[in-house]
Protein backbone atom coordinates (compact mmCIF):
# COMPACT_ATOMS: atom_id res chain seq x y z
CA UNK A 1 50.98 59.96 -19.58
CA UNK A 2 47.19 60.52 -19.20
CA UNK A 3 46.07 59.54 -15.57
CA UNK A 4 44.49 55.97 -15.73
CA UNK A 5 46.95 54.63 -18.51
CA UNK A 6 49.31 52.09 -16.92
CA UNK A 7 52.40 51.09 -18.38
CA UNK A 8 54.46 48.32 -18.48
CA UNK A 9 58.22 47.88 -18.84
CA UNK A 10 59.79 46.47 -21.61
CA UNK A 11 63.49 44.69 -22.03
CA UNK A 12 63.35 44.09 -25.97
CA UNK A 13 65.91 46.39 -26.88
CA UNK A 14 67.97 44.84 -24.00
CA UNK A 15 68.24 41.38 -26.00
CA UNK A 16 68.51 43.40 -29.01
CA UNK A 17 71.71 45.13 -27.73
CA UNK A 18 73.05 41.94 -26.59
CA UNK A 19 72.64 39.99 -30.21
CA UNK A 20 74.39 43.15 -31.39
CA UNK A 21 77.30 42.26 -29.42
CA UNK A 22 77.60 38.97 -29.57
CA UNK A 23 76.20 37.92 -26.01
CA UNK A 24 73.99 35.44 -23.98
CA UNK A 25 71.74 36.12 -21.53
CA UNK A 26 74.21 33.99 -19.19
CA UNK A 27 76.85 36.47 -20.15
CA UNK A 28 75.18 39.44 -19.01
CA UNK A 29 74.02 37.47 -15.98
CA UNK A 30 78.10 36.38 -14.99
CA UNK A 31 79.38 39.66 -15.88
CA UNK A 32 76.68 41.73 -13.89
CA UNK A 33 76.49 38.91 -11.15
CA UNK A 34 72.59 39.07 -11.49
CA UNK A 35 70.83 36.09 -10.07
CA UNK A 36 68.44 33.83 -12.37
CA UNK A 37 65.58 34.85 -10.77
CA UNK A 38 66.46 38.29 -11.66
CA UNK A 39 67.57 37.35 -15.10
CA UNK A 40 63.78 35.51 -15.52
CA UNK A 41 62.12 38.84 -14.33
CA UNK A 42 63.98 40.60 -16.68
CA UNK A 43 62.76 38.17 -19.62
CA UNK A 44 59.19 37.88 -18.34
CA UNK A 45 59.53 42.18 -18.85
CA UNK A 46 58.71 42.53 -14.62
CA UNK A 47 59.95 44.83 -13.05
CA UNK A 48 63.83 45.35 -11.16
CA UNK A 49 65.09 47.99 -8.85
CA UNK A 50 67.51 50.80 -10.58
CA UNK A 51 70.80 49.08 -9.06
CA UNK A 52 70.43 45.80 -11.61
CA UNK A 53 69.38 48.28 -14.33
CA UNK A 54 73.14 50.73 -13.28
CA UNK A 55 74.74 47.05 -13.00
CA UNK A 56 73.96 46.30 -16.73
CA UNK A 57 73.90 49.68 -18.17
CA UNK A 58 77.75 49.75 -16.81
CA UNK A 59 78.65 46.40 -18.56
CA UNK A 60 76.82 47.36 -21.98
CA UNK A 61 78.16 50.81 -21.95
CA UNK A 62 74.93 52.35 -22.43
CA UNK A 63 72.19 54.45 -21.37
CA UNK A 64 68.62 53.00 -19.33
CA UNK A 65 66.72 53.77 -22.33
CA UNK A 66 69.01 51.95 -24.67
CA UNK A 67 67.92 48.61 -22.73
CA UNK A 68 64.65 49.35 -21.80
CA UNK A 69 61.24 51.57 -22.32
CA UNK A 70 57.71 52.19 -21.00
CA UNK A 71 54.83 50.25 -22.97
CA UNK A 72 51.11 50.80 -22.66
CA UNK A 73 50.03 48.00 -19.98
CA UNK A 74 48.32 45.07 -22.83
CA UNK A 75 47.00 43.15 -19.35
CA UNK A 76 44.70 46.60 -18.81
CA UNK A 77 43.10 46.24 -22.40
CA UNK A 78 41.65 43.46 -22.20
């Protein structure tokens, strides 16, 4: 990363991985026992500490960067 370039987090291939198998967003939420607040952070791509991230990277079976990657920041473009 080249100092001065912010970046953002993104969840798309979160909801990606969950059409794949079959899930909600509520699922994930019961069987991670995330709050909704969390959940909407999640969807609005903000940011959540690395325990929610372990939490649903242990009920997916997967790795962080299977649910989630680094963007350029649009908001700084403009």
């Amino acid at each position: 990363m080249v100092r001065g370039d912010n970046m953002a987090v993104c969840y798309k291939k979160l909801w990606k991985m969950l059409i794949d198998k079959d899930m909600i967003k509520k699922d994930l939420r019961l069987q991670t026992g995330l709050s909704t607040s969390t959940m909407s952070k999640l969807s609005k791509d903000e940011n959540v500490s690395m325990d929610i991230i372990e939490k649903i990277c242990t009920v997916l079976n997967c790795d962080v960067g299977d649910i989630m990657e680094f963007v350029p920041d649009k908001k700084e473009e403009q």
